[in-house]
C-alpha atoms as a PDB file:
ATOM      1  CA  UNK A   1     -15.177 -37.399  18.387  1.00  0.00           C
ATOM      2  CA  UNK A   2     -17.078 -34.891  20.055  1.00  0.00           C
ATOM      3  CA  UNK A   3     -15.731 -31.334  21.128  1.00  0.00           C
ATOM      4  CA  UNK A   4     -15.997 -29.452  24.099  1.00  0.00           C
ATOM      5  CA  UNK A   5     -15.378 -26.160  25.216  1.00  0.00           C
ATOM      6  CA  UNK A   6     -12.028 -26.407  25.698  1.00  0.00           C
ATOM      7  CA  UNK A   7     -11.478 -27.682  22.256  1.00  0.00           C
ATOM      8  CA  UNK A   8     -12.523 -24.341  20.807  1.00  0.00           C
ATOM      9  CA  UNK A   9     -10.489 -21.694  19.632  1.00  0.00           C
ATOM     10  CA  UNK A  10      -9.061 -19.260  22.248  1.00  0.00           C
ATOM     11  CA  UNK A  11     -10.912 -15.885  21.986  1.00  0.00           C
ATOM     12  CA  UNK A  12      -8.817 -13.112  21.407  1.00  0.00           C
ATOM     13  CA  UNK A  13      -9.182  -9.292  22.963  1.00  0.00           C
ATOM     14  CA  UNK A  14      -8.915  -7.400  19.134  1.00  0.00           C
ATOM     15  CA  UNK A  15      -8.852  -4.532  21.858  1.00  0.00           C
ATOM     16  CA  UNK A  16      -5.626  -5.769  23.706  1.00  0.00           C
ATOM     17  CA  UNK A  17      -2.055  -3.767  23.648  1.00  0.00           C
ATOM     18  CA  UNK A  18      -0.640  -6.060  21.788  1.00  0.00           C
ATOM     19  CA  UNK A  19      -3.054  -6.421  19.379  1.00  0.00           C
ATOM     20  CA  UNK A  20      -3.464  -2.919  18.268  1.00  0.00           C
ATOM     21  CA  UNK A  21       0.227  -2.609  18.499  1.00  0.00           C
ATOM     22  CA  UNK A  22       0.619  -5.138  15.516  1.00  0.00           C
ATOM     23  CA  UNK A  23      -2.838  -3.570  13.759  1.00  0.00           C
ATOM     24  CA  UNK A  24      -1.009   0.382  13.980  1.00  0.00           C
ATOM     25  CA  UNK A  25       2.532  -1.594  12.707  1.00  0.00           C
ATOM     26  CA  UNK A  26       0.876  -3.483   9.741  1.00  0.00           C
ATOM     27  CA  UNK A  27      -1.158  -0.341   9.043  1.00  0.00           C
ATOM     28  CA  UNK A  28       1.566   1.893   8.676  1.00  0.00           C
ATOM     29  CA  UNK A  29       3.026  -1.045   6.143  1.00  0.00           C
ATOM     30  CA  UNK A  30       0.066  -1.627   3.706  1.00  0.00           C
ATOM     31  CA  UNK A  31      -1.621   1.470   3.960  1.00  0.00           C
ATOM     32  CA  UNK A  32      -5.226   1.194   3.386  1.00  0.00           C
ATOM     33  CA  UNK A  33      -5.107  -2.456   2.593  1.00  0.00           C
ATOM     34  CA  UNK A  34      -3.730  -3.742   6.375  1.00  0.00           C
ATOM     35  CA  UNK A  35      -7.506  -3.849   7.241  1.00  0.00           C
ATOM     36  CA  UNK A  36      -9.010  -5.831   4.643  1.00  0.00           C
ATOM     37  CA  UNK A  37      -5.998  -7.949   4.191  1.00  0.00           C
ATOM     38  CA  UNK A  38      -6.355  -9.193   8.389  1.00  0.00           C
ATOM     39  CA  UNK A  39      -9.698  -9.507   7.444  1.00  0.00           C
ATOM     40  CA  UNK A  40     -10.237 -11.861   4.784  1.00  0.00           C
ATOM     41  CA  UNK A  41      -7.655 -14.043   6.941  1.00  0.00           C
ATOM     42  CA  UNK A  42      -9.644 -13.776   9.923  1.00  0.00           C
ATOM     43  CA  UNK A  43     -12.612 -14.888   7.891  1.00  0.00           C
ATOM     44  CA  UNK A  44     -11.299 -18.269   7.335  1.00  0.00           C
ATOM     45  CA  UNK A  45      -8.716 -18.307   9.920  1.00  0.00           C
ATOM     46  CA  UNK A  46      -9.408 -16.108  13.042  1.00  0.00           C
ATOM     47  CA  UNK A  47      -6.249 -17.646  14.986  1.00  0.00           C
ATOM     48  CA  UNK A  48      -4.415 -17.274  12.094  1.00  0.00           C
ATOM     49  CA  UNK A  49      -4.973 -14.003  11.589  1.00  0.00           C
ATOM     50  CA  UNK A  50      -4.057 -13.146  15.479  1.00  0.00           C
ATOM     51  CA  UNK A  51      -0.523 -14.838  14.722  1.00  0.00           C
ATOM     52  CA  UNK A  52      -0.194 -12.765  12.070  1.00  0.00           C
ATOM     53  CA  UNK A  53      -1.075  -9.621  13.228  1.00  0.00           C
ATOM     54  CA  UNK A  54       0.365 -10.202  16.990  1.00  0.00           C
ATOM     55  CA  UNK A  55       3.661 -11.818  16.412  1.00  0.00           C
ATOM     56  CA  UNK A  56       5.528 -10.653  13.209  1.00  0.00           C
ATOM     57  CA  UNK A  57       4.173  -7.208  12.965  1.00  0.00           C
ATOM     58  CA  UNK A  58       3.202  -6.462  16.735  1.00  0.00           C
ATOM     59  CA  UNK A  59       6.449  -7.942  18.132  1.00  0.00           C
ATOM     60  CA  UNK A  60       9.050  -8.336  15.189  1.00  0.00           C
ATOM     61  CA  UNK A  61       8.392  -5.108  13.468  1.00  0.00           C
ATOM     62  CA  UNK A  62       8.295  -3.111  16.199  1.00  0.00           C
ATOM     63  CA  UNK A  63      11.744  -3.559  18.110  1.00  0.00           C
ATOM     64  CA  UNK A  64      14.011  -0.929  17.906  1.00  0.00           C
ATOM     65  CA  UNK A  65      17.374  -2.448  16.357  1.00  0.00           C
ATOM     66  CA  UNK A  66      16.182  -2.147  12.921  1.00  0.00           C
ATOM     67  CA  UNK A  67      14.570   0.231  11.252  1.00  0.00           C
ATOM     68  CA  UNK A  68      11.105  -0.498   9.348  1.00  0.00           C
ATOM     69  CA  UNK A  69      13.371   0.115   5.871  1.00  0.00           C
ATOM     70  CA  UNK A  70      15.575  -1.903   6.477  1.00  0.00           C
ATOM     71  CA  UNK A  71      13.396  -4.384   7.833  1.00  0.00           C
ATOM     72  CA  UNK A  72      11.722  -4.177   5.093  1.00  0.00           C
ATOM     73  CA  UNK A  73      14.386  -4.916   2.577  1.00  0.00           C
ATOM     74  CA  UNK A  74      15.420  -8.054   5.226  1.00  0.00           C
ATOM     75  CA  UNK A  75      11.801  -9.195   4.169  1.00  0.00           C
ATOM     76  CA  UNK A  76      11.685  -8.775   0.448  1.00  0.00           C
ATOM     77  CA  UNK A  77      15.427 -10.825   0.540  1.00  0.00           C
ATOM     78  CA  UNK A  78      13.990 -13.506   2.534  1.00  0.00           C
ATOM     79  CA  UNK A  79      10.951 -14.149  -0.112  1.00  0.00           C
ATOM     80  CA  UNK A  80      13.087 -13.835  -2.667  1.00  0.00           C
ATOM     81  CA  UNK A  81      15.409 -16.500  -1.783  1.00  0.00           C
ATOM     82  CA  UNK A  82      12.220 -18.846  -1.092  1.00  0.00           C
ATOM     83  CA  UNK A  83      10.713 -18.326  -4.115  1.00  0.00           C
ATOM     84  CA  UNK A  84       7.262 -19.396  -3.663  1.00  0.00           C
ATOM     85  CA  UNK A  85       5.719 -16.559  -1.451  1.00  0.00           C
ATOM     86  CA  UNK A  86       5.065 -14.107  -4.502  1.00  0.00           C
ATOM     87  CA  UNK A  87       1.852 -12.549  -3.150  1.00  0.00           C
ATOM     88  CA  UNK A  88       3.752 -11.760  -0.341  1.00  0.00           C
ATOM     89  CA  UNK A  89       6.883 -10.739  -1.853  1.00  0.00           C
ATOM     90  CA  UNK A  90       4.446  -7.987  -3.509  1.00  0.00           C
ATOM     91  CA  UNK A  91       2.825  -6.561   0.058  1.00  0.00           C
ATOM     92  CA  UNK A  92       6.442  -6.408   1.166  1.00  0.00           C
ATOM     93  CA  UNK A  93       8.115  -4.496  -1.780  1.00  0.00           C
ATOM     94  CA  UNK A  94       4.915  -2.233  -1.593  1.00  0.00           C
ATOM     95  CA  UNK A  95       6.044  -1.887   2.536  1.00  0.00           C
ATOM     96  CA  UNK A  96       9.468  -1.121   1.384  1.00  0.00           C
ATOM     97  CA  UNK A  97       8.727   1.849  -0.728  1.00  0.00           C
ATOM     98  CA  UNK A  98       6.426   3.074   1.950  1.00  0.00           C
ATOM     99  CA  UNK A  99       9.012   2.656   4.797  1.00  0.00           C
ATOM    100  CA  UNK A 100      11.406   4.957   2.601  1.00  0.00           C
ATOM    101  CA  UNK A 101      13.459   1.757   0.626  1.00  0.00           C
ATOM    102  CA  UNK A 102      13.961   3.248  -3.197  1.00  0.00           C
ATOM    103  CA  UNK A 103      13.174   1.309  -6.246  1.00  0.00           C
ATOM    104  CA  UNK A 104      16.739   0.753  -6.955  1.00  0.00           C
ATOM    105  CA  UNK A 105      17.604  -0.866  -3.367  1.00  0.00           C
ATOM    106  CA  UNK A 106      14.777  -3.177  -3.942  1.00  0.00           C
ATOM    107  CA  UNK A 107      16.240  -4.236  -7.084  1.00  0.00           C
ATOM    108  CA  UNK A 108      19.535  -4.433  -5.629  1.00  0.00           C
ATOM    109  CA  UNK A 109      18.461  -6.807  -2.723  1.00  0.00           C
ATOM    110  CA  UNK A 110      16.578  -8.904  -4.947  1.00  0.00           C
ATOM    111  CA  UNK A 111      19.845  -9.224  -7.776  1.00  0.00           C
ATOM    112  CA  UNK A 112      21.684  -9.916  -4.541  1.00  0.00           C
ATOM    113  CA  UNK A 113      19.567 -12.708  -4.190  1.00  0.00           C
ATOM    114  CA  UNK A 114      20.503 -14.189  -7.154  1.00  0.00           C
ATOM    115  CA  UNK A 115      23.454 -15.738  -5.262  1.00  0.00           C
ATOM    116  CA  UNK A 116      21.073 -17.643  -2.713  1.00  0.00           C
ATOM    117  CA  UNK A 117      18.275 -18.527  -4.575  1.00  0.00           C
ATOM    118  CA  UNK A 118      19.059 -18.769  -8.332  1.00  0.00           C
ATOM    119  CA  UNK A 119      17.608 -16.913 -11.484  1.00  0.00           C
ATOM    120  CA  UNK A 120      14.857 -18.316 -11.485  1.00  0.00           C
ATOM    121  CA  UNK A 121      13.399 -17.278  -7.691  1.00  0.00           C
ATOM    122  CA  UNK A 122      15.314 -13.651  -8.627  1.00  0.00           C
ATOM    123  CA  UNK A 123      14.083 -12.836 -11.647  1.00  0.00           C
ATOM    124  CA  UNK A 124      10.514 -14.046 -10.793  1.00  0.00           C
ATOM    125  CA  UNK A 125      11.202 -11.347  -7.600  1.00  0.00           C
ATOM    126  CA  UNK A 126      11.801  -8.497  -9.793  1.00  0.00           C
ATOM    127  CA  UNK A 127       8.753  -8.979 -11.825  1.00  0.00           C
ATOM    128  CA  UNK A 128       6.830  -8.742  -8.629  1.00  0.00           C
ATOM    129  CA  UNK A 129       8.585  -5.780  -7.757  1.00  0.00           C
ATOM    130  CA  UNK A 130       8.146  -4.141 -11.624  1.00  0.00           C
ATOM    131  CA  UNK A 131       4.055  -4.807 -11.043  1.00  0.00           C
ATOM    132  CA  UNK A 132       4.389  -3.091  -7.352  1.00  0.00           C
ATOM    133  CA  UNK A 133       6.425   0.012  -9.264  1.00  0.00           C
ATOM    134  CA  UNK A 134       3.655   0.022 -12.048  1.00  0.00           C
ATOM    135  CA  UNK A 135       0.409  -0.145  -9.202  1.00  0.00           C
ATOM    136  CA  UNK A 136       2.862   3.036  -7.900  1.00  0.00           C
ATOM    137  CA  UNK A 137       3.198   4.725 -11.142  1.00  0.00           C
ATOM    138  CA  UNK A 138      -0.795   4.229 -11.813  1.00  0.00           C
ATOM    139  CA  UNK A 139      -1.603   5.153  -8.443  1.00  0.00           C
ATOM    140  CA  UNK A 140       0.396   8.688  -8.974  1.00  0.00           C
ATOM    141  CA  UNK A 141      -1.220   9.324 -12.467  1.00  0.00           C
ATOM    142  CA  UNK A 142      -4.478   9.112 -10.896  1.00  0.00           C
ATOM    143  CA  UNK A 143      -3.606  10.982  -8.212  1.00  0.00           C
ATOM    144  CA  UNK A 144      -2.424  13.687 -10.353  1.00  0.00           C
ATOM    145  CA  UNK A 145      -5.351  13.670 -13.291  1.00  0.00           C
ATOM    146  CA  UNK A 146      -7.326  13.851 -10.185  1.00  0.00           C
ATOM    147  CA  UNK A 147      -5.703  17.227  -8.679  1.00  0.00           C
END
């Protein structure tokens, strides 16, 4: 089957509102990663990587009900409870800490969790979260050998 033109992908304007709106949101949640993260999925995946950046972090993220903490702590209950989304679980416990969550409430949300998705799914959780707290603690004892 051949394709045409209007089989392609839809172009996207990188330099739209909405667009930078997600890019400054998912920024201010992975720190230095939120670049190269968006774009090793673009890479593969351009459209994907729109989605991504456009809908949960340009449009979710951003409302005003919640704040990015708690949010955040939303997010690392929801990949608990599925149980299969541990690189993601790890991005999102790192987003916690940097949107002000404590180790301990990320902890807490994940033992929560052990109601809704088991041991198994929970415990696997908090040894996500201990490797996130130990790229922290490695992080800060570089920072400080450093200074």
């Amino acid at each position: 089957m051949a394709t045409t033109d209007t089989d392609a992908q839809p172009e996207h304007d990188e330099a739209s509102a909405e667009y930078q709106r997600g890019m400054e949101e998912i920024r201010k949640q992975l720190g230095p990663m939120a670049d190269s993260y968006i774009q090793k999925i673009k890479a593969l995946a351009p459209e994907f990587a729109w989605v991504n950046v456009t809908f949960p972090f340009g449009e979710l993220y951003t409302r005003d009900v919640l704040d990015l903490r708690t949010r955040e702590l939303c997010t690392v209950a929801a990949l608990t409870v599925q149980g299969f989304a541990l690189p993601q679980l790890k991005l999102h416990v790192d987003a916690a800490l940097r949107s002000g969550a404590s180790r301990e409430e990320v902890i807490e949300v994940i033992t929560q969790m052990i109601a809704y998705a088991g041991f198994p799914a929970a415990t696997n959780a908090l040894m996500t979260a201990q490797t996130v707290f130990q790229d922290h603690d490695a992080s800060t004892e570089a920072v400080k050998a450093a200074g």
